[in-house]
N, C-alpha and C. Protein backbone atom coordinates (compact mmCIF):
# COMPACT_ATOMS: atom_id res chain seq x y z
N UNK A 1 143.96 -121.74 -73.29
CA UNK A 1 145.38 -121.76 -73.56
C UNK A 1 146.14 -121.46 -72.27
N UNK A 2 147.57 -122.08 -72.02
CA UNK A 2 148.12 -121.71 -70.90
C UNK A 2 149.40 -121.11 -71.81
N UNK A 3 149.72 -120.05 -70.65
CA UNK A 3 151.15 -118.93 -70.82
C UNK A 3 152.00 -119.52 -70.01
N UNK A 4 152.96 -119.86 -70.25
CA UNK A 4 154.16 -119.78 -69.56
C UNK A 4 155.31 -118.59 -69.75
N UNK A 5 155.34 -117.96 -69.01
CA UNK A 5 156.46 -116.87 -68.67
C UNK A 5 157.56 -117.30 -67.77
N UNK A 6 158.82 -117.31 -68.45
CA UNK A 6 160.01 -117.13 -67.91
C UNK A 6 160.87 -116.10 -67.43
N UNK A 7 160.52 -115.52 -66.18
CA UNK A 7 161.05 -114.02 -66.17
C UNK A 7 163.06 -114.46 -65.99
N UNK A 8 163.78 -113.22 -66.64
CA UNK A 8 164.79 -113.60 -66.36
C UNK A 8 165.52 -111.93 -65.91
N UNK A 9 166.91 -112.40 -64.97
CA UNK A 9 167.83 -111.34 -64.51
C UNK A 9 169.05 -111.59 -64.58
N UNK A 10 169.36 -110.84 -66.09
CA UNK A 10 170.67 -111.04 -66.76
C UNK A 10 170.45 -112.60 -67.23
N UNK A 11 171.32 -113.82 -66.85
CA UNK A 11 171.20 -114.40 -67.64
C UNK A 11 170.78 -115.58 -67.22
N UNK A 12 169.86 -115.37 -65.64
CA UNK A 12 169.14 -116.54 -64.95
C UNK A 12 167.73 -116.73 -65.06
N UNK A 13 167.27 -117.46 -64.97
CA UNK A 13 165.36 -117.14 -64.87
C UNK A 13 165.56 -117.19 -63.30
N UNK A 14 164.50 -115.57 -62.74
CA UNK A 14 164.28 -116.45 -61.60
C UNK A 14 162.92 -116.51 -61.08
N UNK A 15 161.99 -116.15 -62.40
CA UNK A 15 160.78 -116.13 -62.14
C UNK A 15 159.69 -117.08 -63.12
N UNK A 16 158.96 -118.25 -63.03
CA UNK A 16 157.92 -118.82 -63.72
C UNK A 16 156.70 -118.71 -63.14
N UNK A 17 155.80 -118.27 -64.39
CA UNK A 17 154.48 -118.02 -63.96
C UNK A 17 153.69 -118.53 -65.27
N UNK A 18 153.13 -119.90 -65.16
CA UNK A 18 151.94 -120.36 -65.76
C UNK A 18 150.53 -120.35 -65.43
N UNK A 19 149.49 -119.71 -66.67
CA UNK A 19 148.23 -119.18 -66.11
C UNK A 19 147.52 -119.73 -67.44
N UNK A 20 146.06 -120.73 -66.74
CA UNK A 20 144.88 -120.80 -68.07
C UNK A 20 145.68 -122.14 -67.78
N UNK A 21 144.26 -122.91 -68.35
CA UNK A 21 144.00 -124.32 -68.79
C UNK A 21 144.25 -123.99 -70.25
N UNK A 22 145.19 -125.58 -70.57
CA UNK A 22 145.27 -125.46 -71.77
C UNK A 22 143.86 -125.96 -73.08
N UNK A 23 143.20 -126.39 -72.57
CA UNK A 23 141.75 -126.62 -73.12
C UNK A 23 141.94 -127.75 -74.57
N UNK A 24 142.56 -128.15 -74.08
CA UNK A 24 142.82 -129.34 -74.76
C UNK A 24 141.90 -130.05 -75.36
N UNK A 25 141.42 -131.16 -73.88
CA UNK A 25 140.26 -132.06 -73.44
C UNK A 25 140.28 -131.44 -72.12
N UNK A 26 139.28 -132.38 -71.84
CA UNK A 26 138.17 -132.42 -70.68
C UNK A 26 138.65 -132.51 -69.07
N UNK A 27 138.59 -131.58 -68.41
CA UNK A 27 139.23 -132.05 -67.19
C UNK A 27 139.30 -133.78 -66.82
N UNK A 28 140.89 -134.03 -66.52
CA UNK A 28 140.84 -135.15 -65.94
C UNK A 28 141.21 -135.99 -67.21
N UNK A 29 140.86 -135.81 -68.63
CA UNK A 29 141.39 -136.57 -69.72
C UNK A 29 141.87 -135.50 -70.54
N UNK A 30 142.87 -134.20 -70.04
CA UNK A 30 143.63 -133.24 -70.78
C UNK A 30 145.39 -133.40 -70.52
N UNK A 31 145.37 -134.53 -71.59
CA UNK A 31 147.12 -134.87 -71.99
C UNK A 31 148.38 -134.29 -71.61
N UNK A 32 147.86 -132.74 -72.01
CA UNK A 32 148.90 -131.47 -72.58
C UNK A 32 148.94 -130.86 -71.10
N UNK A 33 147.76 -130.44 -70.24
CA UNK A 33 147.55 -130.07 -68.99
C UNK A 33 148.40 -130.74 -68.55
N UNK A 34 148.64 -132.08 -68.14
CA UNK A 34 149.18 -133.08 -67.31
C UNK A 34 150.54 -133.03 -67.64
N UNK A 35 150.44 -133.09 -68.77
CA UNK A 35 152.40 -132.58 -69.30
C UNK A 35 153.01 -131.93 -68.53
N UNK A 36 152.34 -130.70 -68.94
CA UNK A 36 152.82 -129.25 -68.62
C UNK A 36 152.72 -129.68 -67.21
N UNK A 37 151.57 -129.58 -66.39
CA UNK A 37 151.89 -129.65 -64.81
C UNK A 37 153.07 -130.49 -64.28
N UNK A 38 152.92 -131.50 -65.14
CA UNK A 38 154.47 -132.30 -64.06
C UNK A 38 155.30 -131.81 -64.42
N UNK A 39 155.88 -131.10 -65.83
CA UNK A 39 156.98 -130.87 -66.06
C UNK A 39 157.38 -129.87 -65.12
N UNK A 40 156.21 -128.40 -64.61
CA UNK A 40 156.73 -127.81 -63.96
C UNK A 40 156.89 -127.92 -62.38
N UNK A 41 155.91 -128.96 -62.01
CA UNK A 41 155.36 -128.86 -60.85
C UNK A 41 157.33 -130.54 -60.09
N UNK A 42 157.06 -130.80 -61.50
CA UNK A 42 159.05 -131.55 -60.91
C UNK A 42 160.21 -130.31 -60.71
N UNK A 43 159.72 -129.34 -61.48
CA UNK A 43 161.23 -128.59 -61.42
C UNK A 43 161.10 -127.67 -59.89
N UNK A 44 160.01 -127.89 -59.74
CA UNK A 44 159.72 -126.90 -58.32
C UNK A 44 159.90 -127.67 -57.30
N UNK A 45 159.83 -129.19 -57.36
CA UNK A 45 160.08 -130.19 -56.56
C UNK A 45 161.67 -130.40 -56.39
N UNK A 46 162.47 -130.01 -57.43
CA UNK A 46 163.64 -130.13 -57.39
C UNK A 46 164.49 -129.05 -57.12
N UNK A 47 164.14 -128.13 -57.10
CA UNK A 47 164.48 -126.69 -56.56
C UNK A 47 164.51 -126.94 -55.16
N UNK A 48 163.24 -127.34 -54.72
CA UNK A 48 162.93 -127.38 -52.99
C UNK A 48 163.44 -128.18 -52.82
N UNK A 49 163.05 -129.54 -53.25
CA UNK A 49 163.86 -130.61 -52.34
C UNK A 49 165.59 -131.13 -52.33
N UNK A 50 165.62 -130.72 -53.86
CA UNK A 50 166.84 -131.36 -53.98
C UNK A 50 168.05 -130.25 -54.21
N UNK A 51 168.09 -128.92 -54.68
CA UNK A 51 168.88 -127.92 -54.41
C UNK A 51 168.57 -127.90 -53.09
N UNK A 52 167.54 -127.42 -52.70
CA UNK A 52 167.30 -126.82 -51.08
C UNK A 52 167.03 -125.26 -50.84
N UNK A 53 166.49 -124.83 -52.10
CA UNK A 53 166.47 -123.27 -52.20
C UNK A 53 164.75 -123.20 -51.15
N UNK A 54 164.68 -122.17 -51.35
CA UNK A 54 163.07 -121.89 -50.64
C UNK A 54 162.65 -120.63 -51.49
N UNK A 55 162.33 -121.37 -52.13
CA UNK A 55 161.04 -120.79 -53.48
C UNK A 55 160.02 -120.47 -53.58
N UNK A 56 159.70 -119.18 -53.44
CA UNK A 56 158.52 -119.35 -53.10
C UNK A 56 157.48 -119.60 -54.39
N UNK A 57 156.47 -120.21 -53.78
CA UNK A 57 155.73 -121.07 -54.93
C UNK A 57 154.00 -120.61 -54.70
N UNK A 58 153.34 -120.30 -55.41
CA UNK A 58 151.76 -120.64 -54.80
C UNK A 58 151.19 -121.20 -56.40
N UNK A 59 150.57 -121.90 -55.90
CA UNK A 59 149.60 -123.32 -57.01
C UNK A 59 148.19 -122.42 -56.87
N UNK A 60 147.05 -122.36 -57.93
CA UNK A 60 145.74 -122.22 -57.58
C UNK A 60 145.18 -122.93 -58.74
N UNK A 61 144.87 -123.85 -58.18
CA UNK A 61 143.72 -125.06 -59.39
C UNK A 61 143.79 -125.23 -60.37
N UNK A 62 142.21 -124.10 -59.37
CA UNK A 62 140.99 -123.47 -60.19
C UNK A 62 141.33 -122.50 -61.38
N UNK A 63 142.03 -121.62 -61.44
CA UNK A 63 142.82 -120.53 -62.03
C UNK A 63 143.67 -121.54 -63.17
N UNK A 64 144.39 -122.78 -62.81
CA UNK A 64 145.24 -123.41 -63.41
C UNK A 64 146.47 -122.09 -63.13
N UNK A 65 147.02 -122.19 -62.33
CA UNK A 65 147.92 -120.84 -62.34
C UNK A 65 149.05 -121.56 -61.51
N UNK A 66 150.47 -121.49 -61.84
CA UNK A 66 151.49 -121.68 -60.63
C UNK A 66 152.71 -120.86 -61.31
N UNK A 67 153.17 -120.28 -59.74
CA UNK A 67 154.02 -119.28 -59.95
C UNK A 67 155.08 -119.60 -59.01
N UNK A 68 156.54 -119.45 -59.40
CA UNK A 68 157.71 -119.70 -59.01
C UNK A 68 158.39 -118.73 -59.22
N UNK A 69 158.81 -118.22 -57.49
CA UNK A 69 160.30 -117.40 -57.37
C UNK A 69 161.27 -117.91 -56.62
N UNK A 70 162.70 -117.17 -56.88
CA UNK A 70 163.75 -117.90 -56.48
C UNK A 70 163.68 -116.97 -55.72
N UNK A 71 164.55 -117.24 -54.57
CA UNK A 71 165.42 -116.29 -53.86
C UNK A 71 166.59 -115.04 -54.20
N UNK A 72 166.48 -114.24 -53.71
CA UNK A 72 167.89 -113.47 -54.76
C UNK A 72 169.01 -113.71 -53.90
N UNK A 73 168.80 -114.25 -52.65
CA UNK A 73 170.10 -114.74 -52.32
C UNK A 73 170.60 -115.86 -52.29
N UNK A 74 171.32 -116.58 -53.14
CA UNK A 74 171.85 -117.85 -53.01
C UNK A 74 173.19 -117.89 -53.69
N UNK A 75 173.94 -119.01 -52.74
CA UNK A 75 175.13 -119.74 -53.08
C UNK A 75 175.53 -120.08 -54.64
N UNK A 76 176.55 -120.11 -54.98
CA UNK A 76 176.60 -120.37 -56.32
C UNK A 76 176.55 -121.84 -56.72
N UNK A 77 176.75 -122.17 -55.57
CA UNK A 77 176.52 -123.76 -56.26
C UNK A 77 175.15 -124.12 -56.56
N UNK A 78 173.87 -123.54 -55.18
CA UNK A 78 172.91 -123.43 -55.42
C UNK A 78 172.31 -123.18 -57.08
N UNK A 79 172.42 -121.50 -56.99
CA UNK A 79 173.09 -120.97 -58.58
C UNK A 79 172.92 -121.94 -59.36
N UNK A 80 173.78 -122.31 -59.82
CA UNK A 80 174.28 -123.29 -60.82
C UNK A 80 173.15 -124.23 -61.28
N UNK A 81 172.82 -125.04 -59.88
CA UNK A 81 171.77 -125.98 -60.30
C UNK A 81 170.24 -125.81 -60.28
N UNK A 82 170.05 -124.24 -59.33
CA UNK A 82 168.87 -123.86 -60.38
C UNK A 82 168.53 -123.26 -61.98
N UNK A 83 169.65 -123.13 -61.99
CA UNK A 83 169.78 -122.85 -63.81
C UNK A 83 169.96 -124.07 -64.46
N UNK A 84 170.27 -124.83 -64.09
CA UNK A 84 170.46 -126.44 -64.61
C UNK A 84 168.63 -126.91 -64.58
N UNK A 85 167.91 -126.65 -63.36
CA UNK A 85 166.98 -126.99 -63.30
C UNK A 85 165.64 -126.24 -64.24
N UNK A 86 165.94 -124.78 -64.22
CA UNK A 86 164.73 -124.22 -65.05
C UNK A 86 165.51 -124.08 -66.26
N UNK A 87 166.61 -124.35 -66.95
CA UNK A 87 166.91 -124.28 -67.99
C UNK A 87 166.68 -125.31 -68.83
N UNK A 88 166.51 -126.37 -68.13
CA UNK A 88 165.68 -128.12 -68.28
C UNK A 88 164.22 -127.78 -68.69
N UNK A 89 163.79 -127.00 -67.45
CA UNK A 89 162.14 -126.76 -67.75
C UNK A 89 161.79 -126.08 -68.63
N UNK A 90 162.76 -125.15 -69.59
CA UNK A 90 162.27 -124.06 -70.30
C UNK A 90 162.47 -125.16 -71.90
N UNK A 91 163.25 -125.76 -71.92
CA UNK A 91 163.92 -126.16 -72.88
C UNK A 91 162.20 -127.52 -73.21
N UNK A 92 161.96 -128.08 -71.75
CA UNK A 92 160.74 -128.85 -71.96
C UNK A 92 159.68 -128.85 -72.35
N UNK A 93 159.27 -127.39 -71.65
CA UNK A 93 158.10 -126.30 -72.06
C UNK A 93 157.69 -125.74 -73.24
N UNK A 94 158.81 -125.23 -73.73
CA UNK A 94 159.47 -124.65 -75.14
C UNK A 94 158.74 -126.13 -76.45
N UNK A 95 159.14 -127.12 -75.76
CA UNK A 95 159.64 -128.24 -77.22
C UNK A 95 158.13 -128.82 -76.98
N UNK A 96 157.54 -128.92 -75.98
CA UNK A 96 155.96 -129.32 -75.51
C UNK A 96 154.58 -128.21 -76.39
N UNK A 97 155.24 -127.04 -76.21
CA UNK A 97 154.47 -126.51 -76.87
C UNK A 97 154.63 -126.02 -78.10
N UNK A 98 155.94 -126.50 -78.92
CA UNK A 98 156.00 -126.67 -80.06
C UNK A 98 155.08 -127.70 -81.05
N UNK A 99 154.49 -128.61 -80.44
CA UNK A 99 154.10 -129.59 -80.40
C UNK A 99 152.45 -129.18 -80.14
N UNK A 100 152.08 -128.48 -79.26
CA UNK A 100 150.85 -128.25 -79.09
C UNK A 100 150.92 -126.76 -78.83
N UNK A 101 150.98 -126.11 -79.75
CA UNK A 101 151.00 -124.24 -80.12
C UNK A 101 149.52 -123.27 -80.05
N UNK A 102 148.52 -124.88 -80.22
CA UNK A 102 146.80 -123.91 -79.70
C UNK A 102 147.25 -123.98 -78.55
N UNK A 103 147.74 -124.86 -77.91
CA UNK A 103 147.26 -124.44 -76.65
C UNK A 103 148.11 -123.85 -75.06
N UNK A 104 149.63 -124.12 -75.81
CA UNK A 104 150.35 -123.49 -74.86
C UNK A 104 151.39 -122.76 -75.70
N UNK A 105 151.46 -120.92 -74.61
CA UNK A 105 152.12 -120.56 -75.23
C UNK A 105 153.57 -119.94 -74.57
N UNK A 106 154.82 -119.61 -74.96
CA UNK A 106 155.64 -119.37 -73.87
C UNK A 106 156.91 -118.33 -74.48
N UNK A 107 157.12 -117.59 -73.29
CA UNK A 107 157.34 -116.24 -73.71
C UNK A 107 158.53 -116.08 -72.55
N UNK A 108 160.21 -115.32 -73.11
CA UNK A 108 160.63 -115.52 -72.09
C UNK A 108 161.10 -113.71 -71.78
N UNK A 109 160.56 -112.99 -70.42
CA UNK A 109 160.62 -111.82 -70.31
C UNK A 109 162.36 -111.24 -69.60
């Protein structure tokens, strides 16, 4: 099963941390895995590339583990559209694993 945690401060997330294969299927033909990874592994792409924040991020495989922090200092416009962006991802995450509840689960702290 994979966790997704949404840490939040006041009324932003500025922390995601997904851990565990969702054990779906079989490496390489696991649906729900592949979901979940792009869904989050775009919002981290869009944080960096296209806000321009510097997030820090570390990926590990093997672990199936990726973890996302924001900066605590940023612009509000910045602001804005990283809450636009993980509020997208939570809302994706959320409705994905409504859908598949063995195997992902998500919790927002």
């Amino acid at each position: 099963m994979t966790q997704v945690v949404f840490h939040k401060r006041g009324e932003h997330f500025v922390r995601i941390e997904s851990k565990g294969h969702t054990g779906y299927a079989e490496s390489g033909a696991d649906i729900v895995c592949a979901g979940l990874s792009a869904l989050i592994q775009g919002a981290l792409l869009g944080l960096i590339r296209v806000v321009g924040v510097k997030a820090d991020h570390r990926i590990d495989e093997e672990k199936g583990a990726l973890m996302i922090v924001l900066p605590d200092k940023m612009s509000d416009a910045e602001r804005h559209d990283c809450n636009v962006i993980l509020n997208t991802l939570y809302e994706s995450v959320k409705d994905l694993a409504e859908g598949y509840s063995e195997y992902i689960k998500v919790e927002v702290k």
